[in-house]
PDB file of N, CA and C in Angstrom:
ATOM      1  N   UNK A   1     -11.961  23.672-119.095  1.00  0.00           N
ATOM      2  CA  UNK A   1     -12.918  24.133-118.137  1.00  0.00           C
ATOM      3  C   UNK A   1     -13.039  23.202-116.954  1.00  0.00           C
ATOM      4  N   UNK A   2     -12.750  22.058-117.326  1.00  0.00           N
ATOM      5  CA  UNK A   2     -12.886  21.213-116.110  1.00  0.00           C
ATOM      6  C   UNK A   2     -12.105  21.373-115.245  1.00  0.00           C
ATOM      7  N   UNK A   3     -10.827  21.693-115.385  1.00  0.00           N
ATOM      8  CA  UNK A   3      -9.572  22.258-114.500  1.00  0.00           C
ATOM      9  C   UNK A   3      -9.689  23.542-113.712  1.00  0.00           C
ATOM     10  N   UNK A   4     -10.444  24.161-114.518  1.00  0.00           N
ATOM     11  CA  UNK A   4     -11.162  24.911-113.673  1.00  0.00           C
ATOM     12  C   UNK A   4     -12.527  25.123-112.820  1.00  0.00           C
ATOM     13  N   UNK A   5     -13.044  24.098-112.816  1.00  0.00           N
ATOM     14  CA  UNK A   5     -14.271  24.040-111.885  1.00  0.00           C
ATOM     15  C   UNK A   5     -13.187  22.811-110.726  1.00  0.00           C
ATOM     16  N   UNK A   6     -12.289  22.301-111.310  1.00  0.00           N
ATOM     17  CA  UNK A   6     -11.903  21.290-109.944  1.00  0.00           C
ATOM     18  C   UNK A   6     -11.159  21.985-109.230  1.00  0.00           C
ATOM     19  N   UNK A   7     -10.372  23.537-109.511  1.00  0.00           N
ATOM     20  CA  UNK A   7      -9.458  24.533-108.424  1.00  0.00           C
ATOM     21  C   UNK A   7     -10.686  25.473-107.607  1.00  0.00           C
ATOM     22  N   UNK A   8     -11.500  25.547-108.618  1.00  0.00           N
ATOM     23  CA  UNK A   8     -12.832  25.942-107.490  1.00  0.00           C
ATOM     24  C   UNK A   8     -13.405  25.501-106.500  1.00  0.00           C
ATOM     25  N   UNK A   9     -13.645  24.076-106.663  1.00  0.00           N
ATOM     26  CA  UNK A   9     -14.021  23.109-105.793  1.00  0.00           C
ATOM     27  C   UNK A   9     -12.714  22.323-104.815  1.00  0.00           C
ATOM     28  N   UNK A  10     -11.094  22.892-105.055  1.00  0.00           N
ATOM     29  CA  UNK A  10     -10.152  22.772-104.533  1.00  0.00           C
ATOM     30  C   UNK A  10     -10.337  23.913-103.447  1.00  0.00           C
ATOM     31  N   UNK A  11     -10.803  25.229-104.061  1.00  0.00           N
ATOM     32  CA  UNK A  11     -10.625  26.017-102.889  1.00  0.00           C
ATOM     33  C   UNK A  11     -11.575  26.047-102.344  1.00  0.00           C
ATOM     34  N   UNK A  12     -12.793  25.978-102.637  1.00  0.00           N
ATOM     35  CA  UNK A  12     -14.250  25.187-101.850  1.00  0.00           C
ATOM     36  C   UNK A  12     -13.571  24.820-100.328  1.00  0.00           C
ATOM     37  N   UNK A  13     -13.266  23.829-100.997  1.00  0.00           N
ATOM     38  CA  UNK A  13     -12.761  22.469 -99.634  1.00  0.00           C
ATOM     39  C   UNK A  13     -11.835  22.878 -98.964  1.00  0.00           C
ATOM     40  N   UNK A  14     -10.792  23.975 -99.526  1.00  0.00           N
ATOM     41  CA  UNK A  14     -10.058  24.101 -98.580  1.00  0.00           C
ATOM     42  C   UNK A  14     -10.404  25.430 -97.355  1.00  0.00           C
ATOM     43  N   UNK A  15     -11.436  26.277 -98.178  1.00  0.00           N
ATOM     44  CA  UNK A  15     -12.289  27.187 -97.546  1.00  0.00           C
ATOM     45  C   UNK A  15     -12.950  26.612 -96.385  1.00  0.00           C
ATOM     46  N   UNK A  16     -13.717  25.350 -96.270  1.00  0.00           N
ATOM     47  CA  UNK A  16     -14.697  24.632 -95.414  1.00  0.00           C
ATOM     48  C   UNK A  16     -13.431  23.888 -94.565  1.00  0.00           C
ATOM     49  N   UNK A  17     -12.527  23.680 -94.835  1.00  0.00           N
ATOM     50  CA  UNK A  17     -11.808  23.074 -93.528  1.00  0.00           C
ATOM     51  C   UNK A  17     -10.690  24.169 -93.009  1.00  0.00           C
ATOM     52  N   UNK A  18     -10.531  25.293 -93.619  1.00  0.00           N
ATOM     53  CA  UNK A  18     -10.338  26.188 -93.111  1.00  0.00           C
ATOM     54  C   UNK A  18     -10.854  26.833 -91.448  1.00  0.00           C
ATOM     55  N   UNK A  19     -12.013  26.585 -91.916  1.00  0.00           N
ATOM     56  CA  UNK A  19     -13.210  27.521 -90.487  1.00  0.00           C
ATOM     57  C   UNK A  19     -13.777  26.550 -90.393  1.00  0.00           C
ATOM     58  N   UNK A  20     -13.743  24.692 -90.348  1.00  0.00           N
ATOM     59  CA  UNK A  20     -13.751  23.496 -89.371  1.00  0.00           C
ATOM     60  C   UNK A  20     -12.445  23.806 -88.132  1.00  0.00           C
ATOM     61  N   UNK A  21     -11.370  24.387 -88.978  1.00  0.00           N
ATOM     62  CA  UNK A  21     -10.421  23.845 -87.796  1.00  0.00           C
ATOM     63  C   UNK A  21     -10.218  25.381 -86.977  1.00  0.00           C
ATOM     64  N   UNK A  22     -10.347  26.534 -87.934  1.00  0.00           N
ATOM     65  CA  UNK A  22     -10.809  27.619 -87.029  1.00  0.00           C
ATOM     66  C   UNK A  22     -12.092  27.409 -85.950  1.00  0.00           C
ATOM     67  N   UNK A  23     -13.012  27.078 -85.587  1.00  0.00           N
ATOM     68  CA  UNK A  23     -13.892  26.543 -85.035  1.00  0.00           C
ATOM     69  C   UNK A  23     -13.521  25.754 -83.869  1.00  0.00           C
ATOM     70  N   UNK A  24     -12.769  24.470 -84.727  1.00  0.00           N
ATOM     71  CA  UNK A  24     -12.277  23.469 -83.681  1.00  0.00           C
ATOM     72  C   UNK A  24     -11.485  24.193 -82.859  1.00  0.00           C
ATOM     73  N   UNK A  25     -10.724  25.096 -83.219  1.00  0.00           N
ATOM     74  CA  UNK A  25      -9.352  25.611 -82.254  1.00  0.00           C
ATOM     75  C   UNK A  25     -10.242  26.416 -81.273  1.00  0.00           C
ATOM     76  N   UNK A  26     -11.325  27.284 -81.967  1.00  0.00           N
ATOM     77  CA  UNK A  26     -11.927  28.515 -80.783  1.00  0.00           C
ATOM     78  C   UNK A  26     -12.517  27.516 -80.083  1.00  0.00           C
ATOM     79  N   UNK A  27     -13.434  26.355 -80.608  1.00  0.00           N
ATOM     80  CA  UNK A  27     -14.023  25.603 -79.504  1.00  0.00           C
ATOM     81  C   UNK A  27     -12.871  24.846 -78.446  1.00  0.00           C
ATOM     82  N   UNK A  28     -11.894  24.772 -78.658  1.00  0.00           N
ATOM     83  CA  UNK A  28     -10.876  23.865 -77.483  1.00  0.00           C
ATOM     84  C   UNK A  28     -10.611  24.993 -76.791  1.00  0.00           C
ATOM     85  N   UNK A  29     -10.345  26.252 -77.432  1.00  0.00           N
ATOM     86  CA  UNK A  29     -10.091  27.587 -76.654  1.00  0.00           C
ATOM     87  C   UNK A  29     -11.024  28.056 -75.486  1.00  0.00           C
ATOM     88  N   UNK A  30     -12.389  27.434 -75.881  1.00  0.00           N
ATOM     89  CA  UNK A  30     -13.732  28.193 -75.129  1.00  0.00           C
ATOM     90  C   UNK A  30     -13.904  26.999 -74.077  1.00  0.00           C
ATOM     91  N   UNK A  31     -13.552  25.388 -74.581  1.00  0.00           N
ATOM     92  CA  UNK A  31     -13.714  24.665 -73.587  1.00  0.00           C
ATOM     93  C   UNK A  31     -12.084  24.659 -72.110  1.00  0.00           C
ATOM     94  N   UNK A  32     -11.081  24.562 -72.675  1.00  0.00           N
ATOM     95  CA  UNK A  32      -9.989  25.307 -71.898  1.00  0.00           C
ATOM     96  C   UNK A  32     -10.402  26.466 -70.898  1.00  0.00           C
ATOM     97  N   UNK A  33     -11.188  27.259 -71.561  1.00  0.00           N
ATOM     98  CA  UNK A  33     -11.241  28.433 -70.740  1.00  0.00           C
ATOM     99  C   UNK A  33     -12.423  27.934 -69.438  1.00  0.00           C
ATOM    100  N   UNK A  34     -13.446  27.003 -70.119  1.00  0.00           N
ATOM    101  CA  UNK A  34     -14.453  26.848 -69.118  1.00  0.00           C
ATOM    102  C   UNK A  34     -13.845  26.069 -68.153  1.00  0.00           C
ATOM    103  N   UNK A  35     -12.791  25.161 -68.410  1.00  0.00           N
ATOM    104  CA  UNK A  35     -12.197  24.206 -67.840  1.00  0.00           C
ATOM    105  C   UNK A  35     -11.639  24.740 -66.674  1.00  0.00           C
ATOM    106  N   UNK A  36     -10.925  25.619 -67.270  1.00  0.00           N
ATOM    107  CA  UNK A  36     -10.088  26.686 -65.919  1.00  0.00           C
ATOM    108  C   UNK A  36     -11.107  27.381 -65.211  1.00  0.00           C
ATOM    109  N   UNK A  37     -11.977  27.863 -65.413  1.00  0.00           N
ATOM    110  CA  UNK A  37     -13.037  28.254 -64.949  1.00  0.00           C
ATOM    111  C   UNK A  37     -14.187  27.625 -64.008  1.00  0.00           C
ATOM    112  N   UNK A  38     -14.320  25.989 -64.226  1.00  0.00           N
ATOM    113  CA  UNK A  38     -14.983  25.323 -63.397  1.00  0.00           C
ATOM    114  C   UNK A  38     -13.809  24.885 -62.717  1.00  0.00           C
ATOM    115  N   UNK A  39     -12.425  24.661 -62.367  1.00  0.00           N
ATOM    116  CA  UNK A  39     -11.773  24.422 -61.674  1.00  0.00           C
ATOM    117  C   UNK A  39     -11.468  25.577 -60.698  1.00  0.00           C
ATOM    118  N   UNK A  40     -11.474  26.933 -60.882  1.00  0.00           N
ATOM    119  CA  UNK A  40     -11.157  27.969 -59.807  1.00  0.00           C
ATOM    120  C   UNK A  40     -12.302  27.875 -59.332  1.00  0.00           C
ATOM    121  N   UNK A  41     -13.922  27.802 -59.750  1.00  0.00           N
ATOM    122  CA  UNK A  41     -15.331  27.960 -58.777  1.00  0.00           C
ATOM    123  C   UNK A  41     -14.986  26.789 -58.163  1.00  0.00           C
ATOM    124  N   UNK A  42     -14.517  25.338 -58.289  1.00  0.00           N
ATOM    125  CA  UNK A  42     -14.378  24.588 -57.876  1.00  0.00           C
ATOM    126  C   UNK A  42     -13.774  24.535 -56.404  1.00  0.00           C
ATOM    127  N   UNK A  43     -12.496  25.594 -56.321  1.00  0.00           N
ATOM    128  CA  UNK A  43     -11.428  25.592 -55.008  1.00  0.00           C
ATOM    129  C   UNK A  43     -12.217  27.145 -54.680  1.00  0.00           C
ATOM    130  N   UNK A  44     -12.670  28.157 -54.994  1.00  0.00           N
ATOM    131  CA  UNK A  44     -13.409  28.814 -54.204  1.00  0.00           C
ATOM    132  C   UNK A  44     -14.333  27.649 -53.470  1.00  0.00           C
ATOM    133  N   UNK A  45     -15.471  27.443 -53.972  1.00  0.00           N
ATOM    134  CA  UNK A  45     -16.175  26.362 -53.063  1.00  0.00           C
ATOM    135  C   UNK A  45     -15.590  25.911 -51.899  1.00  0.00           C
ATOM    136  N   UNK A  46     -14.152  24.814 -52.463  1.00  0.00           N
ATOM    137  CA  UNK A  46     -13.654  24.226 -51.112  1.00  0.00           C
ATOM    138  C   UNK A  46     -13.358  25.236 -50.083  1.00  0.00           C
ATOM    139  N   UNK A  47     -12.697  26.354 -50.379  1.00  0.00           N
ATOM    140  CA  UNK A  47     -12.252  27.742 -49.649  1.00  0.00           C
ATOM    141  C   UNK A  47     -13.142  27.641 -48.265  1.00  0.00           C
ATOM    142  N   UNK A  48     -14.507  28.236 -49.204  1.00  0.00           N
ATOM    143  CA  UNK A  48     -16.112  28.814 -48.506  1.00  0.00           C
ATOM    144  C   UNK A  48     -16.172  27.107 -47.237  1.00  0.00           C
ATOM    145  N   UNK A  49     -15.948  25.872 -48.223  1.00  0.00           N
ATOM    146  CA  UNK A  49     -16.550  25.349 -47.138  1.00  0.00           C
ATOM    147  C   UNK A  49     -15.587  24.938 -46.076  1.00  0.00           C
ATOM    148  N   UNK A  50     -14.242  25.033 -46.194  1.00  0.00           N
ATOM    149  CA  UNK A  50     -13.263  24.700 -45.295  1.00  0.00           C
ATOM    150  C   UNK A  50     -14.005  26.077 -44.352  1.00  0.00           C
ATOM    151  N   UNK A  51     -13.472  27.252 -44.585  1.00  0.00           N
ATOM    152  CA  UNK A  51     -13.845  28.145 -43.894  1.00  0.00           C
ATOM    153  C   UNK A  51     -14.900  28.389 -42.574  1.00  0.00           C
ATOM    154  N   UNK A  52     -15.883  27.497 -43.641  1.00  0.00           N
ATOM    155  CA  UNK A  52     -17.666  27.338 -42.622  1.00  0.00           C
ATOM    156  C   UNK A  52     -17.226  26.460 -41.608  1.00  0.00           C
ATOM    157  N   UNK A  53     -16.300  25.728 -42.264  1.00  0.00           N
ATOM    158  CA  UNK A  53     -15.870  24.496 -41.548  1.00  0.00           C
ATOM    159  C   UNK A  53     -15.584  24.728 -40.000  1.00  0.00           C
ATOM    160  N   UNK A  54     -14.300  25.682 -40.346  1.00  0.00           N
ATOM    161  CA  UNK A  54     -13.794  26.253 -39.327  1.00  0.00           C
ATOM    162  C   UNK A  54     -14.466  27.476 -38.267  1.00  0.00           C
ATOM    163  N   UNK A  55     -15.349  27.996 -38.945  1.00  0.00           N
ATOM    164  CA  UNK A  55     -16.093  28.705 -37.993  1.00  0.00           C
ATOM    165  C   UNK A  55     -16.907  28.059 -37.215  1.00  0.00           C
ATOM    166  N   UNK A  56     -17.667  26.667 -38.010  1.00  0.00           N
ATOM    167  CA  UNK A  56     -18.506  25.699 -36.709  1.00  0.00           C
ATOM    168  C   UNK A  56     -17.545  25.391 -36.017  1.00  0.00           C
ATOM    169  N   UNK A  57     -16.320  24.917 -35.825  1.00  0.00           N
ATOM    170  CA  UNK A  57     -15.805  24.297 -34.958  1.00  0.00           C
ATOM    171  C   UNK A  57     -15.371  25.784 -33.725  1.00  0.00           C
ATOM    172  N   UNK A  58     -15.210  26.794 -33.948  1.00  0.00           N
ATOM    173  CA  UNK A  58     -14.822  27.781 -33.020  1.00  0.00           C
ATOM    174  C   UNK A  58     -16.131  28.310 -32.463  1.00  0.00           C
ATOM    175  N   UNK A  59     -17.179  27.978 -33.133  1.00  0.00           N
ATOM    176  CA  UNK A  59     -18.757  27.930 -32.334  1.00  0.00           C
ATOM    177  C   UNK A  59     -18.542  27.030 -31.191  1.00  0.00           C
ATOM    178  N   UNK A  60     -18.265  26.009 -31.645  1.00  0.00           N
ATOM    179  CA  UNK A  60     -18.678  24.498 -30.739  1.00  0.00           C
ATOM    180  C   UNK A  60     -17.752  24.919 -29.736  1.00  0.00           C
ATOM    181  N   UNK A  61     -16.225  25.131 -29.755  1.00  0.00           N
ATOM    182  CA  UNK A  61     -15.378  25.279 -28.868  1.00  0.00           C
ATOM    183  C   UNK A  61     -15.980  26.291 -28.278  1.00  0.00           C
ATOM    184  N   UNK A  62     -16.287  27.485 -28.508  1.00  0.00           N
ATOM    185  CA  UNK A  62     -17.104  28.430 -27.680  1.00  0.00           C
ATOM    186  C   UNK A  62     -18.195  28.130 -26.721  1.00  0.00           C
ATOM    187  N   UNK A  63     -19.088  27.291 -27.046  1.00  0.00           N
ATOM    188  CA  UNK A  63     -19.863  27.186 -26.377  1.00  0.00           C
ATOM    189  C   UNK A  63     -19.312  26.230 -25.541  1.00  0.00           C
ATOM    190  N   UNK A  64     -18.670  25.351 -25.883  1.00  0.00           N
ATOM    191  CA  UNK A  64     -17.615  23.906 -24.556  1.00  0.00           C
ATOM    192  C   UNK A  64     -17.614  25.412 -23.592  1.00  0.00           C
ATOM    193  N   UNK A  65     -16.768  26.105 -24.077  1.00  0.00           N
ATOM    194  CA  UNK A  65     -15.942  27.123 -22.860  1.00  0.00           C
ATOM    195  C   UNK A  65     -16.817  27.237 -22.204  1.00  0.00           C
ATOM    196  N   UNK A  66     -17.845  28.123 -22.735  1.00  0.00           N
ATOM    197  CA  UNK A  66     -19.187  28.823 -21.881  1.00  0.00           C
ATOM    198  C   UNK A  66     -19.557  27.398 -20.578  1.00  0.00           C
ATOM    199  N   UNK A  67     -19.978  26.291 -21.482  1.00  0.00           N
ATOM    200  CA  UNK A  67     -20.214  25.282 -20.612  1.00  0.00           C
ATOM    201  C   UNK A  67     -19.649  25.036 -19.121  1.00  0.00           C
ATOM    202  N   UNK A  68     -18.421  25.151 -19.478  1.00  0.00           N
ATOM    203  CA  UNK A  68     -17.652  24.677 -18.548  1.00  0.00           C
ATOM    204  C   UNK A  68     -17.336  25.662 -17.652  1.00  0.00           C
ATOM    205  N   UNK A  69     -17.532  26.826 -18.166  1.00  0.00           N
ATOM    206  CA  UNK A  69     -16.912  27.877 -16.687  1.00  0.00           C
ATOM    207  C   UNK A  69     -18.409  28.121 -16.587  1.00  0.00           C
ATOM    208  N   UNK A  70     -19.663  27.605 -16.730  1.00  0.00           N
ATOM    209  CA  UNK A  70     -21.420  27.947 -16.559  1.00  0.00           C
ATOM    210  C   UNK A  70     -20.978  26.843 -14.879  1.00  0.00           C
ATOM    211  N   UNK A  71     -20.280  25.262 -15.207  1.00  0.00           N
ATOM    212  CA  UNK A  71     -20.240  24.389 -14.511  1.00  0.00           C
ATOM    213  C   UNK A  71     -19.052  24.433 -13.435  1.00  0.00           C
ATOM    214  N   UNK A  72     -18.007  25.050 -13.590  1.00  0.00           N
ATOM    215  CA  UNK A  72     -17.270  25.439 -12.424  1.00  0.00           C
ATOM    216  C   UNK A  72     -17.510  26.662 -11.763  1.00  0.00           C
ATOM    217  N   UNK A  73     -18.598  27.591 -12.333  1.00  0.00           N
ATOM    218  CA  UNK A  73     -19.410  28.250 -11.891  1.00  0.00           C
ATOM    219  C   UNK A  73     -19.993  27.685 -10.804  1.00  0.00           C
ATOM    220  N   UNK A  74     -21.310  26.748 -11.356  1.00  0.00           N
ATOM    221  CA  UNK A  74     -22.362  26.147 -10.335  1.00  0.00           C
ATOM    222  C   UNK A  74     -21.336  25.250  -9.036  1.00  0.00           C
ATOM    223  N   UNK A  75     -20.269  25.192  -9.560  1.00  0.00           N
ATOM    224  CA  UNK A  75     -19.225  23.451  -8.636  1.00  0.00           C
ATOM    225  C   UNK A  75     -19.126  24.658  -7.605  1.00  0.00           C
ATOM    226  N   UNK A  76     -18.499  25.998  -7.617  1.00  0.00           N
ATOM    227  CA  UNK A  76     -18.144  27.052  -7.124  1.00  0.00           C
ATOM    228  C   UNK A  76     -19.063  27.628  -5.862  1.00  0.00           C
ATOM    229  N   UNK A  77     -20.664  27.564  -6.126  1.00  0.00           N
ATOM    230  CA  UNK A  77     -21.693  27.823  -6.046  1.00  0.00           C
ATOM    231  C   UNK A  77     -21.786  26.892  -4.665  1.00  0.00           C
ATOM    232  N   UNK A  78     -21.937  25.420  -5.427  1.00  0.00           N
ATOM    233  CA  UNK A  78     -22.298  24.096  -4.430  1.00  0.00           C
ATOM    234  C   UNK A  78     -21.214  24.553  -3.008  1.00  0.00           C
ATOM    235  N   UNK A  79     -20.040  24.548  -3.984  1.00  0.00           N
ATOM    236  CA  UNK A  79     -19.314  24.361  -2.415  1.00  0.00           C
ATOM    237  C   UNK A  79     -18.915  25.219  -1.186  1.00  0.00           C
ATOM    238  N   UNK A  80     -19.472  27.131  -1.975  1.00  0.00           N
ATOM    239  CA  UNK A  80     -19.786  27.657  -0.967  1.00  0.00           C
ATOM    240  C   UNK A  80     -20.893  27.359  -0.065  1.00  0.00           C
ATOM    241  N   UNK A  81     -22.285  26.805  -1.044  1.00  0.00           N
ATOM    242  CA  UNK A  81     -23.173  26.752   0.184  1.00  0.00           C
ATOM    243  C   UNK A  81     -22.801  25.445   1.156  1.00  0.00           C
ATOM    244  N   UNK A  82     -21.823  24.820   0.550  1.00  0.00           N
ATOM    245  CA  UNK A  82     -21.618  23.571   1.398  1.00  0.00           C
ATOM    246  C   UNK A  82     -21.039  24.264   2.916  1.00  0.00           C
ATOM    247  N   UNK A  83     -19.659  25.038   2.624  1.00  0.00           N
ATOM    248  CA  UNK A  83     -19.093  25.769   3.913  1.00  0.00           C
ATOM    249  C   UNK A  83     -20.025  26.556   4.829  1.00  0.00           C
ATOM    250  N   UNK A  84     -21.034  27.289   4.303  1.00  0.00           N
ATOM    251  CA  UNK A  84     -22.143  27.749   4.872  1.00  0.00           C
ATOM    252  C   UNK A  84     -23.256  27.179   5.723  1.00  0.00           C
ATOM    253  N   UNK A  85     -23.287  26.137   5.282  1.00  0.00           N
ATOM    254  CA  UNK A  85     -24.044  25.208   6.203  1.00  0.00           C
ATOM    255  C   UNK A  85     -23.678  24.023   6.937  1.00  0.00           C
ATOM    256  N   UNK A  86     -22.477  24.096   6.842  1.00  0.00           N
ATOM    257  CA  UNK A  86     -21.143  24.112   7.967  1.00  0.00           C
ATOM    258  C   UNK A  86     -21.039  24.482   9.061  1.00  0.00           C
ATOM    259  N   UNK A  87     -20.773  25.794   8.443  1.00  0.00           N
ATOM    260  CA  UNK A  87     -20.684  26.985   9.119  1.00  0.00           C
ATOM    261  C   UNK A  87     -21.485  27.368  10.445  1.00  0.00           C
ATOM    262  N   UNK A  88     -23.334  27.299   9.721  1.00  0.00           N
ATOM    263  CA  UNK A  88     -24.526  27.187  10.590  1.00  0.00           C
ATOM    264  C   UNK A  88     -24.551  25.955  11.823  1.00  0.00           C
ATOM    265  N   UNK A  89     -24.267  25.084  10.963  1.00  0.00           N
ATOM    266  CA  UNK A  89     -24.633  23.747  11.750  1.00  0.00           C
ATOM    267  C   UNK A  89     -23.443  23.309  12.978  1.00  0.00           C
ATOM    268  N   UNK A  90     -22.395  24.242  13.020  1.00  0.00           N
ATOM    269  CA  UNK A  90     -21.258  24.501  13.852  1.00  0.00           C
ATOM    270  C   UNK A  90     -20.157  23.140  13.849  1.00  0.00           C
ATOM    271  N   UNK A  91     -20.028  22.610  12.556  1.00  0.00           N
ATOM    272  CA  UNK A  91     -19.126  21.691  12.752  1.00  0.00           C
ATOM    273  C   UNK A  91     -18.300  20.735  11.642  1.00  0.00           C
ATOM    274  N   UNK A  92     -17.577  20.100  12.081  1.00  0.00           N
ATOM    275  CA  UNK A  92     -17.537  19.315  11.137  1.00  0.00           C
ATOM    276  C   UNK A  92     -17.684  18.016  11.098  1.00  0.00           C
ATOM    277  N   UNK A  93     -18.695  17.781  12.546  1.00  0.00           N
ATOM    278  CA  UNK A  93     -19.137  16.176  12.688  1.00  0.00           C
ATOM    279  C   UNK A  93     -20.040  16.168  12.004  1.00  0.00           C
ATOM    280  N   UNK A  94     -20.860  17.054  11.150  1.00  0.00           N
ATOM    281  CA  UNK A  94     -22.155  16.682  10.533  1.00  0.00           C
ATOM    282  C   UNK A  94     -21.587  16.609   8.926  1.00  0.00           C
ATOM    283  N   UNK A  95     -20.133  16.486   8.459  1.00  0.00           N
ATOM    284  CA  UNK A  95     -19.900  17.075   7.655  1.00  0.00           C
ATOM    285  C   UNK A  95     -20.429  15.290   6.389  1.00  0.00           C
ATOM    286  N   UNK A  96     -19.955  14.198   7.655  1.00  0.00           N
ATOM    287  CA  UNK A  96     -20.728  12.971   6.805  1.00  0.00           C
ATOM    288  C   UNK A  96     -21.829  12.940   6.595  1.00  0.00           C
ATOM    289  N   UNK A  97     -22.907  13.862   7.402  1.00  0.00           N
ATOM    290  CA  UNK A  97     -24.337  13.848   6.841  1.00  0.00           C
ATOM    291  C   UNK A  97     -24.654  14.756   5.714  1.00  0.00           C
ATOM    292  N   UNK A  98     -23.622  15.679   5.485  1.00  0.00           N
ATOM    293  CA  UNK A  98     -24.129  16.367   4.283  1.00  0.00           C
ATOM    294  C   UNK A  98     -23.438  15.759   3.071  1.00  0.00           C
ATOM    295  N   UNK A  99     -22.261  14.962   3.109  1.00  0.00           N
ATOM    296  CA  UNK A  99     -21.759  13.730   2.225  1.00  0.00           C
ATOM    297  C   UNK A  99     -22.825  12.968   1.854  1.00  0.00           C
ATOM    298  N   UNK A 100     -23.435  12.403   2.276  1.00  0.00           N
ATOM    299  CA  UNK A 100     -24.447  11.799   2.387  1.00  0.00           C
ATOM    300  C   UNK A 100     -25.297  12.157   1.491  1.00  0.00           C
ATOM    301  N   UNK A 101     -25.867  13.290   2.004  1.00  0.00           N
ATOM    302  CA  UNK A 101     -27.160  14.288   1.151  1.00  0.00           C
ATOM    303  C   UNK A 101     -26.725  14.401   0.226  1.00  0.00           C
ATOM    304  N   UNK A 102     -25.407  15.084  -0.622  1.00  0.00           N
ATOM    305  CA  UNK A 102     -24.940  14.820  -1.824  1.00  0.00           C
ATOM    306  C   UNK A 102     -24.814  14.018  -2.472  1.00  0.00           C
ATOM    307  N   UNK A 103     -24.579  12.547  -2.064  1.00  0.00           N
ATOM    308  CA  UNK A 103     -25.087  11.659  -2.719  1.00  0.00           C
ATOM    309  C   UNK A 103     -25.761  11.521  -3.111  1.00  0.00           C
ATOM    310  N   UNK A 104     -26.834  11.807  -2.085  1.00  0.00           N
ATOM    311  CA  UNK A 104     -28.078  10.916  -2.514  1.00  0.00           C
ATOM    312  C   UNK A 104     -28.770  12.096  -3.708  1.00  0.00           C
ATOM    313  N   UNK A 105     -28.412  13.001  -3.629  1.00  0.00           N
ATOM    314  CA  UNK A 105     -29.012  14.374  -4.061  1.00  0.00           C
ATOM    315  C   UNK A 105     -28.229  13.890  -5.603  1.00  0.00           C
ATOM    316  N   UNK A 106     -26.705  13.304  -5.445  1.00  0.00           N
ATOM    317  CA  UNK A 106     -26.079  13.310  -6.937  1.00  0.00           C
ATOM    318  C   UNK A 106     -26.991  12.242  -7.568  1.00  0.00           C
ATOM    319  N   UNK A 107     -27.546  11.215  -6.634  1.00  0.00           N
ATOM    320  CA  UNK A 107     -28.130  10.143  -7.716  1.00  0.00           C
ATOM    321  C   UNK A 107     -29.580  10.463  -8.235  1.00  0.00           C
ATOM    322  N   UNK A 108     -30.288  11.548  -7.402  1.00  0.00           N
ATOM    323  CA  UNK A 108     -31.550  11.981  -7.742  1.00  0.00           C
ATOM    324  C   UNK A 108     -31.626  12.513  -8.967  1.00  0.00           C
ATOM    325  N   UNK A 109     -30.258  13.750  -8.990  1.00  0.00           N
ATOM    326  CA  UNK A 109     -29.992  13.979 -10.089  1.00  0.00           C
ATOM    327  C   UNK A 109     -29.865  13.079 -11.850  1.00  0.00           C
ATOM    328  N   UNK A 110     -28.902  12.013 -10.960  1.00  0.00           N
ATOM    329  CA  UNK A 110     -28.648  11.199 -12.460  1.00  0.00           C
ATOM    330  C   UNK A 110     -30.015  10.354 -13.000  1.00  0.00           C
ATOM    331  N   UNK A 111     -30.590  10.508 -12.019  1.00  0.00           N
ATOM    332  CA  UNK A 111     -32.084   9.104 -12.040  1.00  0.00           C
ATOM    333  C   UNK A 111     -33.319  10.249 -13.061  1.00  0.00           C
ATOM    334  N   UNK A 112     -32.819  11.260 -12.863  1.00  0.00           N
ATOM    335  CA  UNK A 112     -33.563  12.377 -13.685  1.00  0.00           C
ATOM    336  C   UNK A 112     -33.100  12.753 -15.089  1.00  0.00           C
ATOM    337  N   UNK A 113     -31.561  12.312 -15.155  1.00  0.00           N
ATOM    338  CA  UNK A 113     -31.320  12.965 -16.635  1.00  0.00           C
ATOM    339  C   UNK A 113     -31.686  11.579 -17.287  1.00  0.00           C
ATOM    340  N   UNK A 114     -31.424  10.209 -16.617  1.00  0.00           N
ATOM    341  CA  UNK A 114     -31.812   9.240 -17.297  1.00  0.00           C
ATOM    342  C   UNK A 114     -33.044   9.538 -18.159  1.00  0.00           C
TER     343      UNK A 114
END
C-alpha cells in the first residue's frame, strides 16, 4: 500500500507542476504579448508627436511668411508715399530732408520698441 500512496503522490506532483509550467508559459505568453503591445503604443506615440511636431513648425513657417510679405507690404507702402511727397514737394533737393525725417522717424521708432 505504501507504493501505492507514493504513485499517487508521484502523480500529485507531477499534476501541480504540470499547470506551474502551463501557467508559467501562458504568463510569458501574456507578458510577450503586453510587451509587443507597449512597444507599438510606444512608436504610435512617437508617430502623433513627430507629426505635432511637424505641423508646429509649418504654423511657425506660415506665419514668418505672413510676416514678411505684412513687412514688404508696409516697406512697399513707405516708399510709395516717399515718391509722393517728392513728387508734391517738386524735387529732389529736398530728398536729404526727408532722409533725414526717416531717420529720425527710424530711431523714434526703435526708442519705442525698446
Amino acid at each position: 500500500m505504501s507504493h501505492i500512496k507514493f504513485l499517487h503522490a508521484s502523480i500529485e506532483l507531477w499534476k501541480q507542476n504540470r499547470r506551474r509550467i502551463r501557467t508559467r508559459t501562458r504568463g510569458e505568453e501574456e507578458t510577450e504579448e503586453e510587451e509587443e503591445e507597449e512597444e507599438e503604443t510606444e512608436e504610435e506615440e512617437e508617430e502623433e508627436e513627430e507629426e505635432e511636431e511637424e505641423e508646429k513648425v509649418v504654423k511657425r513657417g506660415t506665419s514668418i511668411v505672413y510676416l514678411v510679405a505684412a513687412c514688404e507690404s508696409e516697406l512697399a507702402r513707405c516708399h510709395l508715399h516717399i515718391n509722393l511727397c517728392q513728387l508734391r514737394r517738386g524735387g529732389a533737393g529736398e530728398e536729404e530732408e526727408e532722409e533725414e525725417e526717416e531717420e529720425e522717424g527710424g530711431e523714434e521708432e526703435e526708442e519705442s520698441l525698446k
